[in-house]
Protein backbone atom coordinates (compact mmCIF):
# COMPACT_ATOMS: atom_id res chain seq x y z
CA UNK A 1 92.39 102.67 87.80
CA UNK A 2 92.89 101.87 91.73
CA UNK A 3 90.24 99.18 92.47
CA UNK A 4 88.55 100.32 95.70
CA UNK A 5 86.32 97.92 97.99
CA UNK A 6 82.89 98.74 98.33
CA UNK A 7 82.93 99.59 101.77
CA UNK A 8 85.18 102.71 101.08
CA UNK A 9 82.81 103.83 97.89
CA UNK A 10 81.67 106.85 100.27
CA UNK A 11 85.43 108.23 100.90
CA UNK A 12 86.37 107.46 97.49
CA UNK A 13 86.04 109.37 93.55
CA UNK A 14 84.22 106.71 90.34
CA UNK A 15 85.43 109.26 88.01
CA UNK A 16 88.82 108.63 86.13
CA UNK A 17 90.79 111.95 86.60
CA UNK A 18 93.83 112.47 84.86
CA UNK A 19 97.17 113.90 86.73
CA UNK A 20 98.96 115.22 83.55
CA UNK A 21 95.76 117.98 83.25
CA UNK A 22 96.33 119.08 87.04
CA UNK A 23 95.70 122.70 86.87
CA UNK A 24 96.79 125.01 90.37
CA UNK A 25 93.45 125.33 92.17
CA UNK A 26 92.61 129.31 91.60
CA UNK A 27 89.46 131.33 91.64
CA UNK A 28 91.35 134.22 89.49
CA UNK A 29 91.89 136.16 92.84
CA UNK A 30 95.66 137.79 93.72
CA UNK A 31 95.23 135.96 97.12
CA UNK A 32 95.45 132.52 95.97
CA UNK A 33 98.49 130.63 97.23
CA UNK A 34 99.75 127.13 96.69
CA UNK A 35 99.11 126.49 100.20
CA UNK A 36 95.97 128.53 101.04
CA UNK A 37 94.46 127.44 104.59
CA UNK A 38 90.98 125.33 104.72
CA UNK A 39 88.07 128.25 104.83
CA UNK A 40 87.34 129.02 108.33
CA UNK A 41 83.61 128.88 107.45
CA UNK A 42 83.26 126.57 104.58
CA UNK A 43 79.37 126.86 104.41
CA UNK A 44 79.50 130.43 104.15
CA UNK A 45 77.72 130.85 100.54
CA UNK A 46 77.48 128.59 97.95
CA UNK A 47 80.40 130.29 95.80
CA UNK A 48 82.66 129.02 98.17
CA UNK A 49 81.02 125.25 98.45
CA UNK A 50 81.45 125.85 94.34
CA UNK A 51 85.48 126.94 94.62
CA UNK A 52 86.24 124.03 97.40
CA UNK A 53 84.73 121.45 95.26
CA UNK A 54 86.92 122.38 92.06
CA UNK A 55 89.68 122.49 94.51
CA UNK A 56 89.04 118.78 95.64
CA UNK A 57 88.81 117.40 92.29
CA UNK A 58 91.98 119.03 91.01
CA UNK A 59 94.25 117.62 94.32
CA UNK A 60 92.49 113.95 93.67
CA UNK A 61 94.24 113.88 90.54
CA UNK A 62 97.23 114.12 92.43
CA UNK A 63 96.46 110.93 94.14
CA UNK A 64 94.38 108.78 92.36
CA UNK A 65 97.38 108.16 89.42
CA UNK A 66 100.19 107.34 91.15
CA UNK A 67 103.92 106.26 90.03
CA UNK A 68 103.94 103.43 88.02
CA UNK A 69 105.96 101.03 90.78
CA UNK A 70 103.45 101.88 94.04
CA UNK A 71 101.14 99.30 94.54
CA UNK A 72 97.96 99.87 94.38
CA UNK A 73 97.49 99.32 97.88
CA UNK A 74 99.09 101.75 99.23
CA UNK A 75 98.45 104.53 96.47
CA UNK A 76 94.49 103.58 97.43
CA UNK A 77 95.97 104.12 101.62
CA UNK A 78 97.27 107.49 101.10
CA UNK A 79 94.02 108.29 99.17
CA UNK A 80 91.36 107.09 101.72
CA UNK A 81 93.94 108.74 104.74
CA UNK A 82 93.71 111.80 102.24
CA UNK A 83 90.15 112.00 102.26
CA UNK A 84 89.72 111.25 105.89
CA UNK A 85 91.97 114.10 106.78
CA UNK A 86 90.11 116.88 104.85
CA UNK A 87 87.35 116.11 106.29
CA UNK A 88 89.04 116.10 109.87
CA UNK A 89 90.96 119.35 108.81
CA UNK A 90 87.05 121.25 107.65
CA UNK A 91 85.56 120.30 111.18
CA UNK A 92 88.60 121.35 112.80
CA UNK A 93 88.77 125.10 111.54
CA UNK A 94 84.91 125.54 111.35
CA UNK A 95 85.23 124.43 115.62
CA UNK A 96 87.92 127.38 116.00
CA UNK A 97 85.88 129.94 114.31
CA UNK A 98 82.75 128.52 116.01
CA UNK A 99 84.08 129.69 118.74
CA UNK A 100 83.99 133.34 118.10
CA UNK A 101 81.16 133.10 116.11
CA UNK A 102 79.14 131.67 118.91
CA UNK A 103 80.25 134.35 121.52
CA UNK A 104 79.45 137.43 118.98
CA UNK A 105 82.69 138.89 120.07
CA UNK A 106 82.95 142.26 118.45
CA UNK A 107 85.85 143.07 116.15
CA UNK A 108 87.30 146.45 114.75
CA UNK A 109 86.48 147.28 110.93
CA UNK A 110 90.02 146.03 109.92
CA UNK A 111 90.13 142.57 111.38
CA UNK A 112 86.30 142.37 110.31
CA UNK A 113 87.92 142.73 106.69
CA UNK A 114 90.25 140.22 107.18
CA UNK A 115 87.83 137.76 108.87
CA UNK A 116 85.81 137.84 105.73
CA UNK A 117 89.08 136.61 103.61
CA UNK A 118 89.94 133.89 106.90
CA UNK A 119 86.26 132.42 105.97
CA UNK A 120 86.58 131.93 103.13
CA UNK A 121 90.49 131.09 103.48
CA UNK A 122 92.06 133.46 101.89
CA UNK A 123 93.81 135.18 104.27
CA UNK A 124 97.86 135.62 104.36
CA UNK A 125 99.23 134.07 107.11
CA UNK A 126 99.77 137.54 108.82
CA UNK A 127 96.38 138.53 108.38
CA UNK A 128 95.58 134.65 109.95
CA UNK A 129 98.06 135.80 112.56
CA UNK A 130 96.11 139.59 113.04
CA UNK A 131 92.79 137.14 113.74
CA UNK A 132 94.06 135.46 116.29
CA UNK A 133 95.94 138.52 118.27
CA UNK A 134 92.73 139.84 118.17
CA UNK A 135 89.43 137.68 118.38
CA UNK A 136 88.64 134.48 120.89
CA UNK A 137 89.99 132.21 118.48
CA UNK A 138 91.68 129.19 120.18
CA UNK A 139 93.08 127.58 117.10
CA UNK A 140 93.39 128.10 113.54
CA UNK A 141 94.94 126.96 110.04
CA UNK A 142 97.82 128.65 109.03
CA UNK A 143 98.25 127.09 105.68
CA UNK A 144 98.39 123.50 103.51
CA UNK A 145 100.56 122.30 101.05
CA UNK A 146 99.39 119.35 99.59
CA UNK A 147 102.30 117.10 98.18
CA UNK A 148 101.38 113.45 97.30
CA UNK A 149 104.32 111.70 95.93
CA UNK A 150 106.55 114.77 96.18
CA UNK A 151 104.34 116.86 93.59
CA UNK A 152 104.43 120.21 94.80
CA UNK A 153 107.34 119.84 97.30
CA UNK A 154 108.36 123.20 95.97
CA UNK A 155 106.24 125.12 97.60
CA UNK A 156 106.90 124.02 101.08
CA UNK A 157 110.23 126.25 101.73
CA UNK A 158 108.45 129.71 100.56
CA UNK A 159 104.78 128.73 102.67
CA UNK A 160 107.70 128.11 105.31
CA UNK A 161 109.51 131.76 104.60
CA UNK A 162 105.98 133.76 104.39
CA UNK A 163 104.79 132.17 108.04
CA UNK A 164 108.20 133.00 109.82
CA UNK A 165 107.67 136.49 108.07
CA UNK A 166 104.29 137.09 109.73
CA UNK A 167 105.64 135.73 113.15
CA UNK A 168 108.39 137.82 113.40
CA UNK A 169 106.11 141.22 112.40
CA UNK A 170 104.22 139.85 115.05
CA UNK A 171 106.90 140.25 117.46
CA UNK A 172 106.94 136.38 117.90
CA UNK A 173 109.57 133.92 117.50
CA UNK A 174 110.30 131.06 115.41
CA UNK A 175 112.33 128.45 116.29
CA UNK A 176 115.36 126.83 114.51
CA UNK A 177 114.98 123.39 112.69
CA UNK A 178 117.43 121.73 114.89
CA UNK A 179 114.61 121.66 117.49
CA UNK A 180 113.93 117.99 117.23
CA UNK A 181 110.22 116.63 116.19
CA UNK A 182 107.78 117.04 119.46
CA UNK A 183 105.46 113.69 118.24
CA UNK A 184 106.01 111.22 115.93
CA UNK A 185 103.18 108.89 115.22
CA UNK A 186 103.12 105.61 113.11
CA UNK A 187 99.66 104.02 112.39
CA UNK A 188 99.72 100.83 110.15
CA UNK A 189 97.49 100.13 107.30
CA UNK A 190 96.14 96.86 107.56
CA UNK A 191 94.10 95.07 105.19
CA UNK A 192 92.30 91.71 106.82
CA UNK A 193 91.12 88.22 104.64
CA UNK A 194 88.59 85.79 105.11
CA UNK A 195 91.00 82.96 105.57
CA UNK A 196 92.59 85.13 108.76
CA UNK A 197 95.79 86.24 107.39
CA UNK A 198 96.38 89.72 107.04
CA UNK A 199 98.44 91.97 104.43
CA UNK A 200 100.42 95.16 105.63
CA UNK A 201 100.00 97.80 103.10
CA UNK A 202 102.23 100.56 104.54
CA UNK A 203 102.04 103.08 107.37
CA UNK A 204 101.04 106.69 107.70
CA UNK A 205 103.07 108.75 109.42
CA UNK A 206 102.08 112.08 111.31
CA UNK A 207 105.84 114.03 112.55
CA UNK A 208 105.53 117.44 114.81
CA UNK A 209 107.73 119.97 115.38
CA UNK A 210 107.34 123.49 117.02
CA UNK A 211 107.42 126.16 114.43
CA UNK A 212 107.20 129.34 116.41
CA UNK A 213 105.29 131.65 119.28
CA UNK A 214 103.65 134.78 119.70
CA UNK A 215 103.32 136.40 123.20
CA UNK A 216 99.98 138.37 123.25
CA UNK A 217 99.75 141.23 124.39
CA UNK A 218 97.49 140.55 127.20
CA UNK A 219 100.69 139.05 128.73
CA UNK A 220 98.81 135.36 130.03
CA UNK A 221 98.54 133.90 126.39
CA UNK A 222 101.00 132.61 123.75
CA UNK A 223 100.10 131.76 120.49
CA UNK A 224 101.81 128.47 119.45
CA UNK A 225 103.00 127.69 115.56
CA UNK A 226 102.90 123.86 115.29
CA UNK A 227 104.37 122.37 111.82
CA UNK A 228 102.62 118.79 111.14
CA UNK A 229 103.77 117.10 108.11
CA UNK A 230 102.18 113.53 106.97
CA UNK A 231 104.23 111.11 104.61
CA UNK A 232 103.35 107.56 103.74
CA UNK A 233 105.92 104.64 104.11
CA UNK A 234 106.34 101.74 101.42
CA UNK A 235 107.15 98.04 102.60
CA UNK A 236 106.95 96.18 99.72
CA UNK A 237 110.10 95.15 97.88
CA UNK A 238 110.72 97.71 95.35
CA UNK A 239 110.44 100.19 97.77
CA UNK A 240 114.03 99.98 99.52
CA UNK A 241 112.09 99.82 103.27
CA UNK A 242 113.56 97.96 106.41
CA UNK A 243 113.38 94.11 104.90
CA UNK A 244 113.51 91.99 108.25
CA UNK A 245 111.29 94.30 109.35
CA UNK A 246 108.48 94.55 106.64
CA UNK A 247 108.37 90.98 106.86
CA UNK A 248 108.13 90.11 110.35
CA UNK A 249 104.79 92.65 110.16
CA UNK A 250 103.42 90.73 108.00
CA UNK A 251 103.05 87.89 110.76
CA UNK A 252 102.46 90.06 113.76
CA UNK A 253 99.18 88.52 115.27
CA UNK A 254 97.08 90.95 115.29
CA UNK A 255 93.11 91.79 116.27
CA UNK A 256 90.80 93.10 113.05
CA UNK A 257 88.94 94.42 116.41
CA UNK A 258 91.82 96.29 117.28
CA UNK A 259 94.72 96.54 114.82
CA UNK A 260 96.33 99.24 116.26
CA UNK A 261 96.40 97.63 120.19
CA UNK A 262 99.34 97.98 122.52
CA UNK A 263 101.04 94.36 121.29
CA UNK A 264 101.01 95.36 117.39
CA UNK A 265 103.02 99.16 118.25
CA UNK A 266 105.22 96.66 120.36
CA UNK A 267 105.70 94.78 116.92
CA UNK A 268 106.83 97.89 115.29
CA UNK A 269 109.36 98.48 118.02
CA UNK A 270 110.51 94.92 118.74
CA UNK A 271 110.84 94.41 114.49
CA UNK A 272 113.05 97.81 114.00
CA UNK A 273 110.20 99.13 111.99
CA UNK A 274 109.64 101.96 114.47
CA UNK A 275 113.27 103.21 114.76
CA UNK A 276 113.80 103.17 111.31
CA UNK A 277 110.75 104.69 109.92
CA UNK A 278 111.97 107.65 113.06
CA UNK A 279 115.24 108.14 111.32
CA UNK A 280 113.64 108.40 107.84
CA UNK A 281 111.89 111.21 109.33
CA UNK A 282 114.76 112.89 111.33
CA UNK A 283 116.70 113.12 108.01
CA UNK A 284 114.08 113.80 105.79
CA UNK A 285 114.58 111.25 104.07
CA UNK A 286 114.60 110.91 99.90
CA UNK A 287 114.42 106.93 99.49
CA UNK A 288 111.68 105.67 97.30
CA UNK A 289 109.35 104.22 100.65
CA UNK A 290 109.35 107.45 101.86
CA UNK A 291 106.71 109.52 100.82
CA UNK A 292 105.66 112.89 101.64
CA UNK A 293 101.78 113.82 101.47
CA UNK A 294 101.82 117.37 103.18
CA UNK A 295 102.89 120.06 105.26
CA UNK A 296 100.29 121.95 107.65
CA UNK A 297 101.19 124.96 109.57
CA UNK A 298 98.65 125.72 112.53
CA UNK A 299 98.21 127.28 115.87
CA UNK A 300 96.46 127.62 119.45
CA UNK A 301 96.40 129.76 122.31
CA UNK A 302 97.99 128.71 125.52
CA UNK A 303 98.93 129.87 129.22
CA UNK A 304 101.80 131.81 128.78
CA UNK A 305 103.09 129.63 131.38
CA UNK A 306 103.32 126.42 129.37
CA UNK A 307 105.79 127.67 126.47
CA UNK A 308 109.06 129.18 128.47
CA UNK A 309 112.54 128.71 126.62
CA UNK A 310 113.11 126.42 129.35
CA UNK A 311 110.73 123.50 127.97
CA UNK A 312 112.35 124.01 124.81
CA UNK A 313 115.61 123.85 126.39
CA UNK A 314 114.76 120.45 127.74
CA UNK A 315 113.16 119.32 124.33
CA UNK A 316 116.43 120.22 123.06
CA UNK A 317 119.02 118.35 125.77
CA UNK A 318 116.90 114.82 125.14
CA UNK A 319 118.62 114.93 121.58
CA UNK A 320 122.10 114.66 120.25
CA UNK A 321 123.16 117.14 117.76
CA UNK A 322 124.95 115.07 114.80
CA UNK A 323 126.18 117.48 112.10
CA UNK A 324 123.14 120.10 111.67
CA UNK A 325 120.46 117.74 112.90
CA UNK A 326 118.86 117.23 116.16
CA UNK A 327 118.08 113.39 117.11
CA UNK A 328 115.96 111.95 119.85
CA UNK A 329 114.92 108.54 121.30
CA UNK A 330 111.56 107.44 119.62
CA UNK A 331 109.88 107.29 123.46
CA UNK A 332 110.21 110.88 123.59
CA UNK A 333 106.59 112.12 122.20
CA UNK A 334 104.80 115.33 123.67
CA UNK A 335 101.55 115.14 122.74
CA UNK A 336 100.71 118.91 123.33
């Protein structure tokens, strides 16, 4: 069992779960999918609450028994970033379907069908798409799949194949994969002593790329298919990561105040942490301190103005095309 500092006890499980008796989260329905979105309204009735929390306990087991070689510091990272994020991802959709619910926009008798199955997320990604073609939603939840470790990893191509689907029947595009990654963000994980020292326990890492886009109808707003994947990066020695680099991190002076200031993410650079964490990404990389968490497909509504092939055009000339993959500098990072 992980041993977890007290501080964390509200972000973190007391129960020992067991990962061989991981069962797929299912409430018996034919719409559950192995990467079913986050209910739009997760307070809707107390089924639901019921459903989510069986759901919770079943992905924990995922995390909370890790590999034999990760160290326990960085199995217990992923788990608290893990825990953060659901909640994040909750209050996210519930905002986007505040919004409608707030204005009391009336909706035809067929999307009011599917809005009942996007509550309680378990609509298809085409009847996720139908919502937002035709309410005030400004952003939404396409779909999860959860993947700690690379457990579940299968399921990523065919959640991939089903959303491209629903785009195209929308009469929407999706892009190639050769598009290169619009952000790429690297956050430490930083664990501080009393003596002043400090131990690097990995880094989380949040990649972007755009996944497709919908013109609607009303001809001044595009819908916009965002992919977000997470993975977690090992440092320690087992773990096959950067050496020179790992080390030097460990003695980058840093602020307990403010770990993550301007003069640590010049660390990362300056130590060849950054670039090669980038590359990792870019090739999707297999190597033991590279390790995937999940794969989110979501979307918002934009000016129509703001997604013209030419801005993908230009996302595409700041990379170089080497074989079937599309590289690019680590400064470039749209943050749209």
């Amino acid at each position: 069992m992980i041993e977890r500092p007290k501080f964390l006890h509200q972000f973190l499980r007391t129960e020992k779960l067991d990962p061989t008796l991981f069962v797929e989260p299912s409430d018996g329905t034919l719409r559950d999918t192995p990467w079913g979105a986050m209910p739009a309204n997760p307070y809707v009735d107390e089924a639901l609450k019921a459903s989510q929390a069986v759901k919770d306990v079943e992905f924990h087991k995922l995390f909370e028994y890790p590999p034999s070689d990760v160290p326990p510091e960085f199995a217990h990272m992923l788990l608290v970033d893990y825990e953060i994020g659901e909640a994040r991802r909750k209050l996210q959709n519930y905002r986007g379907y505040g919004a409608w619910l707030g204005k009391h926009q009336p909706i035809s008798p067929e999307i009011d069908e599917k809005m009942a199955m996007f509550e309680r997320g378990k609509a298809s990604p085409y009847e996720t798409l139908d919502i937002a073609m035709n309410t005030i939603i400004p952003h939404f939840e396409v779909g999860k799949v959860t993947s700690p470790y690379g457990q579940r990893l299968e399921y990523v191509s065919p959640f991939r194949e089903e959303v491209a689907e629903a785009v195209e029947a929308h009469g929407g595009v999706v892009y190639p994969k050769v598009f290169p990654y619009r952000s790429i963000t690297i956050v430490p994980s930083v664990d501080y002593h009393n003596d002043g020292s400090h131990t690097l326990n990995g880094f989380i890492v949040r990649y972007k790329r755009d996944f497709g886009h919908i013109n609607h109808p009303d001809g001044k707003t595009v819908i916009r298919l965002v992919e977000r994947q997470m993975a977690g990066i090992r440092v320690d020695p087992a773990s096959g990561f950067f050496d020179a680099a790992a080390l030097m991190m460990k003695y980058v002076p840093i602020s307990e105040e403010r770990p993550w200031e301007q003069n640590y993410e010049q660390y990362v650079v300056q130590t060849g942490a950054e670039g090669f964490i980038t590359r990792a990404v870019q090739v999707d990389s297999s190597e033991p301190f590279f390790v995937p968490i999940s794969t989110t497909i979501y979307g918002y509504k934009t000016k129509a103005e703001s997604v013209p092939g030419k801005m993908l055009g230009q996302r595409a000339a700041q990379g170089v095309l080497v074989g079937d993959l599309l590289y690019y500098g680590p400064d470039f990072n749209d943050k749209s």
